[in-house]
N, C-alpha and C. Protein backbone atom coordinates (compact mmCIF):
# COMPACT_ATOMS: atom_id res chain seq x y z
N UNK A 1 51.94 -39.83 54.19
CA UNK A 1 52.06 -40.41 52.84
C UNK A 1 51.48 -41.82 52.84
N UNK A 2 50.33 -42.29 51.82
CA UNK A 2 49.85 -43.38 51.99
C UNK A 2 50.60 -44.67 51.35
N UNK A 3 50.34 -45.39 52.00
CA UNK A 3 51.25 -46.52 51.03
C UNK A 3 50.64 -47.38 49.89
N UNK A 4 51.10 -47.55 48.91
CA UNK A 4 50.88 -47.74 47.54
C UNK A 4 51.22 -49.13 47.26
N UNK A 5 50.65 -50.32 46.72
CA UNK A 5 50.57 -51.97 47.16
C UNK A 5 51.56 -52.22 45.92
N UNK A 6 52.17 -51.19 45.51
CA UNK A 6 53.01 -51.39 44.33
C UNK A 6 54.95 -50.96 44.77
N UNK A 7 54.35 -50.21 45.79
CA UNK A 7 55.60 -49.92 46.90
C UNK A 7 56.35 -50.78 47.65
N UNK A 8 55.48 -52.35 47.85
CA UNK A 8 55.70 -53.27 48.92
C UNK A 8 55.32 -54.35 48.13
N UNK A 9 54.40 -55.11 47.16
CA UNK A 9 54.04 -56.22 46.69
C UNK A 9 54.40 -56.16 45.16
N UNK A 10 54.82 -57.53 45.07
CA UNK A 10 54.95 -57.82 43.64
C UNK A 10 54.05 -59.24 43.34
N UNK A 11 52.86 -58.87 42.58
CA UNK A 11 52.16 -60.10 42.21
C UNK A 11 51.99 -60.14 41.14
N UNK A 12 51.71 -61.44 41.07
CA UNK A 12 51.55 -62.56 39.57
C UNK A 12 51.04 -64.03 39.49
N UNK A 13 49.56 -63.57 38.28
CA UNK A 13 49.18 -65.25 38.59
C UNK A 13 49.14 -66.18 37.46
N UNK A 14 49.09 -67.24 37.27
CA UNK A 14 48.79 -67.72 36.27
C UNK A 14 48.35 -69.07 36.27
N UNK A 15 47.33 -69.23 35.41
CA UNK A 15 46.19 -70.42 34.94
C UNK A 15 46.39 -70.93 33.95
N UNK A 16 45.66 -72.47 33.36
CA UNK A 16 45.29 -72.63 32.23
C UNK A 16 44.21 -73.76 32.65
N UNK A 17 43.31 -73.75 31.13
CA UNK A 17 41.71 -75.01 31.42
C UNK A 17 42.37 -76.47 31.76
N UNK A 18 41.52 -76.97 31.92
CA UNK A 18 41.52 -78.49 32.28
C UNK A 18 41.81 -79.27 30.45
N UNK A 19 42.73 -79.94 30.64
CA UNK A 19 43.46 -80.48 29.62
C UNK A 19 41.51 -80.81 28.09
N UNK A 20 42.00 -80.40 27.25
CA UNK A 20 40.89 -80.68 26.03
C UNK A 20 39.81 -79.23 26.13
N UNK A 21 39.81 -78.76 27.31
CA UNK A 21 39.09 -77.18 27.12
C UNK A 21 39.45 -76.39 26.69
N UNK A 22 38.98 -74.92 26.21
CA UNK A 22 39.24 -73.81 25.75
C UNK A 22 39.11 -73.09 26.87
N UNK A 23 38.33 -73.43 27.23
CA UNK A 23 37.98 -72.02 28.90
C UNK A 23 38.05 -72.65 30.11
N UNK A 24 38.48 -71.71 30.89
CA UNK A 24 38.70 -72.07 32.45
C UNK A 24 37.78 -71.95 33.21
N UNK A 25 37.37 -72.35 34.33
CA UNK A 25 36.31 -71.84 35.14
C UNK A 25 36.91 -71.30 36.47
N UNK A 26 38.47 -70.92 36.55
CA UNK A 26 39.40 -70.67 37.55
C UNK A 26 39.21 -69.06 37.34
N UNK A 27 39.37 -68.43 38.38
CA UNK A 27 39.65 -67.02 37.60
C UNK A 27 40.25 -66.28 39.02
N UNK A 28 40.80 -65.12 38.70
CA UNK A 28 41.43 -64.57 40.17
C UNK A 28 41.17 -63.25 39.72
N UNK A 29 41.13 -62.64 40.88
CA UNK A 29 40.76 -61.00 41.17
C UNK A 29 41.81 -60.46 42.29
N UNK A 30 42.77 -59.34 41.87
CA UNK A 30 43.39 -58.35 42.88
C UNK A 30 43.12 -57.06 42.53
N UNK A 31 42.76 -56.22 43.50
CA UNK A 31 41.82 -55.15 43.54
C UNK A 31 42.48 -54.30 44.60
N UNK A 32 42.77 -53.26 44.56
CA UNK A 32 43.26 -52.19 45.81
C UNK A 32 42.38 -50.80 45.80
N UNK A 33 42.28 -50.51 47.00
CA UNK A 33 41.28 -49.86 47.20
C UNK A 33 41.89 -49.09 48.38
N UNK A 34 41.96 -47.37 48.77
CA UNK A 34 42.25 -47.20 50.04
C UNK A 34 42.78 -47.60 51.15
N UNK A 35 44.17 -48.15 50.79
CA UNK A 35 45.24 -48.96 51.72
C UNK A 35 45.03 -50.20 51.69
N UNK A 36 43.95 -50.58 51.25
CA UNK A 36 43.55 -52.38 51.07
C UNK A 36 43.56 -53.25 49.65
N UNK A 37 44.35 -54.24 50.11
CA UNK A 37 44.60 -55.19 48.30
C UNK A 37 43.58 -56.29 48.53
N UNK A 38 42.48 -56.63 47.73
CA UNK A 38 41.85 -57.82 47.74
C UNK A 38 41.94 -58.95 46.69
N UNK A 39 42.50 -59.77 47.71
CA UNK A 39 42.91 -61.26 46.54
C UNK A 39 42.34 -62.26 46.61
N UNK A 40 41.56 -62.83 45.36
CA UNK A 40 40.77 -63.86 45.30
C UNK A 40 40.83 -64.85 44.31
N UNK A 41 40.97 -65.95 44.65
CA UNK A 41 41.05 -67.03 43.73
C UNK A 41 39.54 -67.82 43.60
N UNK A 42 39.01 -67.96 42.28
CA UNK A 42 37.76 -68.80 42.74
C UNK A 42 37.90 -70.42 41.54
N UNK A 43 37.45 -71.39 42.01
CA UNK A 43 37.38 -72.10 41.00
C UNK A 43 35.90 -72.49 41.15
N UNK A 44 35.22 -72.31 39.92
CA UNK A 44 33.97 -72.85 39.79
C UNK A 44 33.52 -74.25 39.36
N UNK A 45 32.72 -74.89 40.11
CA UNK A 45 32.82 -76.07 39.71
C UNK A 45 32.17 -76.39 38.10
N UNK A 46 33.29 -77.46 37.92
CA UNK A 46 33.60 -78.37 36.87
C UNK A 46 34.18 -77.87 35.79
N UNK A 47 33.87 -78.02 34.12
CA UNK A 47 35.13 -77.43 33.38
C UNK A 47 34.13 -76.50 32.07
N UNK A 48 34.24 -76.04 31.47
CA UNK A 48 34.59 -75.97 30.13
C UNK A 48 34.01 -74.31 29.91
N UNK A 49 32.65 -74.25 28.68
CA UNK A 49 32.69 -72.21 28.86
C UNK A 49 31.20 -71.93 29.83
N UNK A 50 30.59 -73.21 30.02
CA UNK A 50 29.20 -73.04 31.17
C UNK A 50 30.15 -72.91 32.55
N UNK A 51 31.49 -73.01 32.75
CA UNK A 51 32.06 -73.01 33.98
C UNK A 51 32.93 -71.70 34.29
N UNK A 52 32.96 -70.90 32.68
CA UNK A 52 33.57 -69.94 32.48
C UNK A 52 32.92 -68.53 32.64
N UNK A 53 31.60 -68.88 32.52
CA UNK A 53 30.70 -67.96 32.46
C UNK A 53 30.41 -67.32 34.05
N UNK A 54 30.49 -68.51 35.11
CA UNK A 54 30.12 -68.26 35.66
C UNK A 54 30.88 -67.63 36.74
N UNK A 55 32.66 -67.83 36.36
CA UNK A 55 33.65 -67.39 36.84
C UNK A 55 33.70 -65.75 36.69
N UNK A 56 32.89 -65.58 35.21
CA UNK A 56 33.16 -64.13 34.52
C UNK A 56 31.94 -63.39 35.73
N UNK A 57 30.95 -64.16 35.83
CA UNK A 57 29.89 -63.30 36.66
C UNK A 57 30.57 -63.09 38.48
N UNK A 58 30.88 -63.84 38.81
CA UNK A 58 31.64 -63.79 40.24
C UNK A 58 32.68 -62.94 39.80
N UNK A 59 33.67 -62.58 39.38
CA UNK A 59 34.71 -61.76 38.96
C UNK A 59 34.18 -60.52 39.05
N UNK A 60 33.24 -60.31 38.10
CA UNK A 60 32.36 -59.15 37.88
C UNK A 60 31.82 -58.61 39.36
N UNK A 61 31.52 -59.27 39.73
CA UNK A 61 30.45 -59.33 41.53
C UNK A 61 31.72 -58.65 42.58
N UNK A 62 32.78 -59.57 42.44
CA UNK A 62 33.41 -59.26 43.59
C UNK A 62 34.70 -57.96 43.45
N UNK A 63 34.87 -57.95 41.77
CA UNK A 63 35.52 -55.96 41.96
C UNK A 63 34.67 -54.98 42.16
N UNK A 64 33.11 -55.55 42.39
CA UNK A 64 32.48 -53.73 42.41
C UNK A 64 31.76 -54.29 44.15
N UNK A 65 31.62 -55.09 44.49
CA UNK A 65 31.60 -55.74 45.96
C UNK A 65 32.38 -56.21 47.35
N UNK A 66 33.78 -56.32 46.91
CA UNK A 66 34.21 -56.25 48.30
C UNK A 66 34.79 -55.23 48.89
N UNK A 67 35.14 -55.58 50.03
CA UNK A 67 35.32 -54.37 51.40
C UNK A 67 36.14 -55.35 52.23
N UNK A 68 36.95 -54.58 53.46
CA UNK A 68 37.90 -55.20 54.67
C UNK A 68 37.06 -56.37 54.87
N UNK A 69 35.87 -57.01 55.40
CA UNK A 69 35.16 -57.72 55.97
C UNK A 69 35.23 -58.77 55.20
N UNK A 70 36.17 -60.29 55.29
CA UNK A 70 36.36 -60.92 53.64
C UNK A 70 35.16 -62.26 54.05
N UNK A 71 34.82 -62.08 55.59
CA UNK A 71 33.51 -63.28 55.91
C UNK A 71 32.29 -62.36 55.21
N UNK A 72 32.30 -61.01 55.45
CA UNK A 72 30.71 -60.52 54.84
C UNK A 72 30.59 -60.70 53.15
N UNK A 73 32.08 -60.75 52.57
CA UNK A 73 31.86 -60.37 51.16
C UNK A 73 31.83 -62.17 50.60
N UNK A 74 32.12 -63.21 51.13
CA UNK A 74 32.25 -64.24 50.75
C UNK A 74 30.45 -64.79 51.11
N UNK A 75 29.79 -64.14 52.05
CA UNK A 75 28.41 -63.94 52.41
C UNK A 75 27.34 -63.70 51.12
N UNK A 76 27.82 -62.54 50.99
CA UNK A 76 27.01 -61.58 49.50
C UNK A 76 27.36 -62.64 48.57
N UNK A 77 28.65 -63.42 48.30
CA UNK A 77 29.22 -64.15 47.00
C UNK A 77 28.19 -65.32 47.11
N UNK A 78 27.96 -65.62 47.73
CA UNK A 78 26.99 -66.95 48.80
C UNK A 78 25.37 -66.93 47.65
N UNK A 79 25.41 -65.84 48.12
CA UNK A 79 23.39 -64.44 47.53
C UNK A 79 23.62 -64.67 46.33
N UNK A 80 24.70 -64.30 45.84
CA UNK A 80 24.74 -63.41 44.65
C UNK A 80 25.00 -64.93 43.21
N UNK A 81 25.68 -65.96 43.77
CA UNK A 81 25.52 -66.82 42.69
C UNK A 81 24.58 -68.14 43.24
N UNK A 82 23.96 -68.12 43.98
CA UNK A 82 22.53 -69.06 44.17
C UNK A 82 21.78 -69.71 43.12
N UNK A 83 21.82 -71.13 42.92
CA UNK A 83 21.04 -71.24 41.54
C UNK A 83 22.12 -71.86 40.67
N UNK A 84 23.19 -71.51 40.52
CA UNK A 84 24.24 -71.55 39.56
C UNK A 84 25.34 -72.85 40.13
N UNK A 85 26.18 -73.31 38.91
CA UNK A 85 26.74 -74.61 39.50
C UNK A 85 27.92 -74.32 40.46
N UNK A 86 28.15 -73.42 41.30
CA UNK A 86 28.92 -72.93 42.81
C UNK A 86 29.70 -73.20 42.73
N UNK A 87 30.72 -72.94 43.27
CA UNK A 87 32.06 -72.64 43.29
C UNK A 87 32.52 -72.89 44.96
N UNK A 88 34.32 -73.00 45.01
CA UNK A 88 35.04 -73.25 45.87
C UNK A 88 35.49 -71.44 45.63
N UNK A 89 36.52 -70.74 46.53
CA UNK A 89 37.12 -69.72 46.83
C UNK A 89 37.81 -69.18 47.85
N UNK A 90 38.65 -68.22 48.17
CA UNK A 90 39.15 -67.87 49.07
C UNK A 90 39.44 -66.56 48.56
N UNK A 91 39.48 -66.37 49.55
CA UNK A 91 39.12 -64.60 49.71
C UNK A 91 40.47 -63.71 50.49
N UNK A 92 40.76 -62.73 50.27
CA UNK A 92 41.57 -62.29 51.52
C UNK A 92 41.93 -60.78 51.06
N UNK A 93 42.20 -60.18 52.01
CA UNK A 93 42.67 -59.04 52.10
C UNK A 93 43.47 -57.83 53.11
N UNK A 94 44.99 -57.61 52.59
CA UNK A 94 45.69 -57.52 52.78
C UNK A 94 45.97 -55.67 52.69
N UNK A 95 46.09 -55.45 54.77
CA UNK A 95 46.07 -53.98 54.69
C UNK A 95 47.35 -53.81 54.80
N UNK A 96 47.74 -52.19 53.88
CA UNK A 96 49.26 -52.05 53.50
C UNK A 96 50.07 -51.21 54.77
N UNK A 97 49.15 -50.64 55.58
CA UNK A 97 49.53 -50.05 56.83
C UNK A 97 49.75 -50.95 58.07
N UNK A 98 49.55 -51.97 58.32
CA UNK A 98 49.46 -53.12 59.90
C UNK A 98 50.41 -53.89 59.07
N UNK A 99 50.01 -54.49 57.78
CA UNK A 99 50.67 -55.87 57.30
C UNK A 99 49.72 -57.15 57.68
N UNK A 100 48.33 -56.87 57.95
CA UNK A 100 47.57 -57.52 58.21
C UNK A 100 47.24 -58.17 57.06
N UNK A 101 47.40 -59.37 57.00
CA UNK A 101 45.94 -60.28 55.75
C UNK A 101 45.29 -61.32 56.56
N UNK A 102 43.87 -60.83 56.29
CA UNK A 102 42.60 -61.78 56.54
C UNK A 102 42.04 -62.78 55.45
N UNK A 103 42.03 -63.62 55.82
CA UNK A 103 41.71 -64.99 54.68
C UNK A 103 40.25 -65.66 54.96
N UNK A 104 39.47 -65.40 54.43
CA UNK A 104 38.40 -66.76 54.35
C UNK A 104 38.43 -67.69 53.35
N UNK A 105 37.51 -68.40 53.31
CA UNK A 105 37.19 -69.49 52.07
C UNK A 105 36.90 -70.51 52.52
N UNK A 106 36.37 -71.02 51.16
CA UNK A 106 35.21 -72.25 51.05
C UNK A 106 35.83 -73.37 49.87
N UNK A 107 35.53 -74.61 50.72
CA UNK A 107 36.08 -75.58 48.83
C UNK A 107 37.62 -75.96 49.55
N UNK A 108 37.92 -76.58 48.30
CA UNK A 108 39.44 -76.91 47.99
C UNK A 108 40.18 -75.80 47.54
N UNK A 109 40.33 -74.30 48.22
CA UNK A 109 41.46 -73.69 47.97
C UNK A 109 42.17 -73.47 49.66
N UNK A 110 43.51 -72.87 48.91
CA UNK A 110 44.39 -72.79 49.95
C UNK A 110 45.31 -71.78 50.20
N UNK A 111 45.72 -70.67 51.05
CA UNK A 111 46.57 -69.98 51.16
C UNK A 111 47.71 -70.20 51.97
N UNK A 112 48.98 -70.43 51.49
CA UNK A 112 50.12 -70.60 52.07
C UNK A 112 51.13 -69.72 52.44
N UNK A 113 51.73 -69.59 53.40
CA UNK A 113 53.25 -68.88 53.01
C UNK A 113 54.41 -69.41 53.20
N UNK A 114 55.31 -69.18 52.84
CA UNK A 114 56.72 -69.50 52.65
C UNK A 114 57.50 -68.16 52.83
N UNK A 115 58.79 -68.66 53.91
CA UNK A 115 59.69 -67.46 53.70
C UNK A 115 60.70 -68.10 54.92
N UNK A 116 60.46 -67.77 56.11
CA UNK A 116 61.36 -67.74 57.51
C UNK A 116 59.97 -68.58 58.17
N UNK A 117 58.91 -68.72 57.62
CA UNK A 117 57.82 -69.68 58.82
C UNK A 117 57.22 -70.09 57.27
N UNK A 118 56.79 -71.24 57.71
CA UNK A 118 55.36 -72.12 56.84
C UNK A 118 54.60 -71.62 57.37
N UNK A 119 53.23 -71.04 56.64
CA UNK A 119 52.02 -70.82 57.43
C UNK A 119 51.20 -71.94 56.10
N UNK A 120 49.88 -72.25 56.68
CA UNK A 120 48.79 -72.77 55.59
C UNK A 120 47.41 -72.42 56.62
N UNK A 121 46.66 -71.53 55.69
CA UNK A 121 45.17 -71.17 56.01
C UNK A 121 44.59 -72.00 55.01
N UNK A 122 43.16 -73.03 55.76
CA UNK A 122 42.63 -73.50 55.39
C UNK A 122 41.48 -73.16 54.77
N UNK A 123 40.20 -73.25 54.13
CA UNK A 123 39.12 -73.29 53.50
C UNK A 123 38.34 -74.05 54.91
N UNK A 124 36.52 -73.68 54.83
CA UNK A 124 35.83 -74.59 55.09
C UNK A 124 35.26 -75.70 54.56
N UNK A 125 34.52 -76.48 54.69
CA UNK A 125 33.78 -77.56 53.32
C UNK A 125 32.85 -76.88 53.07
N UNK A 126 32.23 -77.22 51.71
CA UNK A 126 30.86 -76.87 50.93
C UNK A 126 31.12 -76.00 49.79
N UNK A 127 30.09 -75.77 49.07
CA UNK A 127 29.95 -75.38 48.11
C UNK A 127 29.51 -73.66 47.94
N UNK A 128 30.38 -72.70 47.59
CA UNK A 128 29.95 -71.42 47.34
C UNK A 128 28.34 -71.07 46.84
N UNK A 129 27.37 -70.67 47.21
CA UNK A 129 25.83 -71.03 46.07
C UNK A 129 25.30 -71.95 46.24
N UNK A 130 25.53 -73.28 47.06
CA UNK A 130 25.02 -74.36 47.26
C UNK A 130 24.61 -74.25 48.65
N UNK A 131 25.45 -74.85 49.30
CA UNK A 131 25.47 -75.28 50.51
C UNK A 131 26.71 -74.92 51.69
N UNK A 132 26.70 -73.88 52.50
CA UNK A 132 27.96 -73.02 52.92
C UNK A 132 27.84 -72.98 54.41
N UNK A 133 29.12 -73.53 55.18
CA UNK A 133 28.73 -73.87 56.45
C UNK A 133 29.43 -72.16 57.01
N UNK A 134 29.19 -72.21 58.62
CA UNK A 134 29.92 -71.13 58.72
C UNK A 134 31.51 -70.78 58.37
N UNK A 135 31.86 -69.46 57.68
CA UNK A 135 33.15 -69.94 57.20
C UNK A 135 33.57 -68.68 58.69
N UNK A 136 35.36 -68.68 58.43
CA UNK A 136 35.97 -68.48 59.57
C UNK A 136 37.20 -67.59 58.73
N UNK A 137 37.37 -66.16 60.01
CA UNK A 137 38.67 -65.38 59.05
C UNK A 137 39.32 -65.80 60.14
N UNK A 138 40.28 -65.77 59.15
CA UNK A 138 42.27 -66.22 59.79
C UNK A 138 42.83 -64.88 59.72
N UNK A 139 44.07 -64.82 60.28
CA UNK A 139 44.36 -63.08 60.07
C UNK A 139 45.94 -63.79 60.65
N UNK A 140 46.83 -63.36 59.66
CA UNK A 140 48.63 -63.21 60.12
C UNK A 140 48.63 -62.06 59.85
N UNK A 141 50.20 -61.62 60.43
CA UNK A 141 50.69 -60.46 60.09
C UNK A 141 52.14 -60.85 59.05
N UNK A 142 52.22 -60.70 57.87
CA UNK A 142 52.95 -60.74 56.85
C UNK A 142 54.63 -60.20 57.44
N UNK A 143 55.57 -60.80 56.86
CA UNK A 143 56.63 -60.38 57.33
C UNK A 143 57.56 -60.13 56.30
N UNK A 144 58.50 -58.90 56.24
CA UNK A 144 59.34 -58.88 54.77
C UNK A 144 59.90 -60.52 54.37
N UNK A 145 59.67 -60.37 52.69
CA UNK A 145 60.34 -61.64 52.49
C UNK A 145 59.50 -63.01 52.30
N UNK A 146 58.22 -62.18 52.80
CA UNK A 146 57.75 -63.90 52.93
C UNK A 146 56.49 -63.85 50.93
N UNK A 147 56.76 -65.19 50.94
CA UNK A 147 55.57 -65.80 49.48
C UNK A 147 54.42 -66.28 49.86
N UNK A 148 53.33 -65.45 49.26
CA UNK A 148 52.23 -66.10 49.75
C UNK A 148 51.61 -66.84 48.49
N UNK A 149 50.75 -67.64 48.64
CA UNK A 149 50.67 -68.51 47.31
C UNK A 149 48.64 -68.68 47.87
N UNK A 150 48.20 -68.02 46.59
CA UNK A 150 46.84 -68.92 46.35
C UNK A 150 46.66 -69.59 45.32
N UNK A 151 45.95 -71.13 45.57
CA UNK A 151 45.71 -71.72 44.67
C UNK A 151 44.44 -72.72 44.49
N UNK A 152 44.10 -73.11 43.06
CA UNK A 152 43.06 -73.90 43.38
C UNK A 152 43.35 -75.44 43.46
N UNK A 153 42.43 -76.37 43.72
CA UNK A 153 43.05 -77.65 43.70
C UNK A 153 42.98 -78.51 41.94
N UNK A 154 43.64 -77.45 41.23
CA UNK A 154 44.02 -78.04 40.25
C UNK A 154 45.55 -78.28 40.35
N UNK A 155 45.64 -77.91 41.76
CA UNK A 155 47.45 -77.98 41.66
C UNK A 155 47.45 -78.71 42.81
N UNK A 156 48.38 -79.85 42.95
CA UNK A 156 49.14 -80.92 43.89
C UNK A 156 49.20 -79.94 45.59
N UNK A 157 48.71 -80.34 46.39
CA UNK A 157 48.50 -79.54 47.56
C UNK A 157 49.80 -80.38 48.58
N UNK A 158 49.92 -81.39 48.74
CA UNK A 158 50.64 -81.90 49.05
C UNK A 158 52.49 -81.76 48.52
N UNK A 159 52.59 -80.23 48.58
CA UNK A 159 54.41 -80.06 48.43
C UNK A 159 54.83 -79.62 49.32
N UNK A 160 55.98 -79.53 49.92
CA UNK A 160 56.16 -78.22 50.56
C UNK A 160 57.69 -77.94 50.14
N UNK A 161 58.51 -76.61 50.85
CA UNK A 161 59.62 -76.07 50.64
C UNK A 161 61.12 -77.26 49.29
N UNK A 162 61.24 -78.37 50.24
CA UNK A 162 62.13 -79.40 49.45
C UNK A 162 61.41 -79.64 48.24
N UNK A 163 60.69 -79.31 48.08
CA UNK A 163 60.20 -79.57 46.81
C UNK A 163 59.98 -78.83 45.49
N UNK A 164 60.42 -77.34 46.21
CA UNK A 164 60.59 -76.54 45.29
C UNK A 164 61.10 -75.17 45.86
N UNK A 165 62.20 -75.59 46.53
CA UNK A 165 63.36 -74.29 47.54
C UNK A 165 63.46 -73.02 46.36
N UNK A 166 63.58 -72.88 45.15
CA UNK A 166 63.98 -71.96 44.50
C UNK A 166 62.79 -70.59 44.49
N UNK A 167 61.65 -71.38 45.40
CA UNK A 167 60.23 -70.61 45.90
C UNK A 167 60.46 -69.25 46.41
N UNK A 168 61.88 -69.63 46.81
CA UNK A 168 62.27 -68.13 47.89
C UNK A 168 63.09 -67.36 46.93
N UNK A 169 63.13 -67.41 46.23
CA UNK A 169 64.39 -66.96 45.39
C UNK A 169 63.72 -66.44 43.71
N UNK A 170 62.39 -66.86 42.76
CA UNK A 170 62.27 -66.38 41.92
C UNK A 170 61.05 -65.59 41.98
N UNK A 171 61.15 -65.14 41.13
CA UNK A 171 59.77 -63.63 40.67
C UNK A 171 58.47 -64.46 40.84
N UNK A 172 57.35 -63.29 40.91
CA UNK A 172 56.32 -64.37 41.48
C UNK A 172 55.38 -64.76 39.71
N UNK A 173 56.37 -63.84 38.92
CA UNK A 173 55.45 -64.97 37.83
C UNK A 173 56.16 -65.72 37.58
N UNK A 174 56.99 -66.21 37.82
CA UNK A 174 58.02 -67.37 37.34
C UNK A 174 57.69 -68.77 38.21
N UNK A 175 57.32 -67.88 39.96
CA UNK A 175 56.69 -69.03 40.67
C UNK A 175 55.37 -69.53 40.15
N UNK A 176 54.72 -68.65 39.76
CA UNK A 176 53.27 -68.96 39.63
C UNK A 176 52.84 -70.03 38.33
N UNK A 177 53.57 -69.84 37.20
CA UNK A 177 54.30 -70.13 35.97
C UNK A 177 54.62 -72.10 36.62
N UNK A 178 55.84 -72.00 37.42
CA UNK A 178 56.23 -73.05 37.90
C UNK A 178 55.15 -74.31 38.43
N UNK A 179 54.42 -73.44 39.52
CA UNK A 179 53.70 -74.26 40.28
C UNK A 179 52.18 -74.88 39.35
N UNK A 180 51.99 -74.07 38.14
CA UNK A 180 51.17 -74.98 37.30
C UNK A 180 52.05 -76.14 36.63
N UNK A 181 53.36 -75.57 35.88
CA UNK A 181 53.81 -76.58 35.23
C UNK A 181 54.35 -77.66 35.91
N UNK A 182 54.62 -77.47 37.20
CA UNK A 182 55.74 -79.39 38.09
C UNK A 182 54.29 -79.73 38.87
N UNK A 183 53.00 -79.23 39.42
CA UNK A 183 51.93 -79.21 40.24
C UNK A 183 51.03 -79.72 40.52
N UNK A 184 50.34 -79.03 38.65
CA UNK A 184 49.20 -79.64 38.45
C UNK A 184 48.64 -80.94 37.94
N UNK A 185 47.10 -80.73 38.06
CA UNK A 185 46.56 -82.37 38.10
C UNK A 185 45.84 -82.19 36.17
N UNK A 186 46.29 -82.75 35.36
CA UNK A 186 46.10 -82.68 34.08
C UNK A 186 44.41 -82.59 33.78
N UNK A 187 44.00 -83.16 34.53
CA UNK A 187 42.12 -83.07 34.14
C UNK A 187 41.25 -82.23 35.21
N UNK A 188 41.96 -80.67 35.55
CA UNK A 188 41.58 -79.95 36.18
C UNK A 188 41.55 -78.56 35.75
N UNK A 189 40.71 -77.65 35.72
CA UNK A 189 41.80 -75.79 35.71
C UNK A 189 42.34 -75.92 36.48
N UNK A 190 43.66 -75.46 36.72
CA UNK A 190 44.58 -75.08 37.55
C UNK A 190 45.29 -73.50 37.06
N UNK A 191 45.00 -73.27 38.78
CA UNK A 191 45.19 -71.54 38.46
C UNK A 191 46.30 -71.13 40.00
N UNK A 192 47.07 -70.62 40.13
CA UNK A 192 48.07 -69.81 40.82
C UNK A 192 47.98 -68.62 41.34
N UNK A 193 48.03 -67.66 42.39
CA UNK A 193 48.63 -66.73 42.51
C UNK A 193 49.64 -66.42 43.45
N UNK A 194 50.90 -65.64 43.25
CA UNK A 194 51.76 -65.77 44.03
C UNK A 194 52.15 -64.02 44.46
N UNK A 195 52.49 -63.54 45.72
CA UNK A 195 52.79 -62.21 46.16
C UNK A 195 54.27 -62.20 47.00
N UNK A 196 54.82 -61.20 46.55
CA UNK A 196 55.96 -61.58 47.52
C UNK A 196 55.91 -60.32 48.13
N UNK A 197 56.15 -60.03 49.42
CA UNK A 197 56.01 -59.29 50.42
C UNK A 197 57.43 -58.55 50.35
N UNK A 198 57.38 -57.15 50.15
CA UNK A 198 58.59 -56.48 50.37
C UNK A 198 58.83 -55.40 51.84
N UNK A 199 57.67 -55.46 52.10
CA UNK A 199 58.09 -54.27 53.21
C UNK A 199 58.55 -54.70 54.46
């Protein structure tokens, strides 16, 4: 019997533009595919609907483009928006049989967890489409219980647990919800996603 990412994960994200915009240039993608969930946060640089557009074309790119391999598909993302004002991202994907998640990324994003251990996977420097040094997969093995959090740096990176203990304890749209409203930086998109691990 295969396992079903709806059997074991409960996710939820949530965004809004940089204070005076209509559109975001933040956007996130979760995608499951044959035992594999792929989660991606991208923020494209700078703000308004030329930043939105280009979020909509990467969005577009990476549900009919990725696969397990989250260094090859952040590669193709590299190809595929060249030319265009590039983006920060992180990538990852999370198999429902091991409990494996692999993380890459580029820019100011960040994947954390919270639960019984702090973990934080970092990003490399540079620019998605610009200029992209070698990036690097991280790989934990997820443990019942634990919150994983992606986000972009429209949100305060500098918190941890004392700063918002009730992390372990509410729904992940309520976290996700949260960590824009106590977080974020007012002249940014700021976008969230949060998973809580049940198996």
């Amino acid at each position: 019997m295969s396992i079903k990412a709806s059997d074991i994960l409960d996710c939820a994200f949530f965004g809004r533009p940089c204070f005076g915009e209509r559109f975001s240039g933040d956007t996130v993608i979760v995608e499951e595919r044959e035992g594999l969930v792929f989660i991606a946060i991208v923020d494209v640089l700078g703000h308004g609907h030329d930043a939105y557009l280009v979020a909509r074309q990467i969005e577009d790119f990476l549900k009919e483009t990725w696969n397990n391999d989250v260094v090859a598909t952040l590669h193709q993302l590299h190809a595929e928006i060249k030319g265009t004002r590039g983006a920060a991202a992180g990538l990852s994907v999370l198999n429902l049989a091991t409990s494996e998640l692999s993380y890459t990324g580029v820019g100011n994003t960040v994947l954390r967890v919270f639960g019984n251990r702090s973990i934080r996977l970092c990003s490399t420097e540079g620019i998605i489409g610009s200029h992209l040094r070698t990036p690097i997969a991280q790989k934990i093995e997820l443990s019942k219980s634990d919150i994983i959090l992606l986000y972009t740096d429209g949100i305060k990176d500098h918190f941890e647990i004392n700063d918002y203990p009730q992390i372990l304890y509410e729904s992940p749209n309520r976290i996700s919800r949260n960590m824009v409203r106590h977080f974020d930086k007012v002249h940014d998109d700021a976008t969230c996603v949060v998973l809580k691990y049940r198996k």
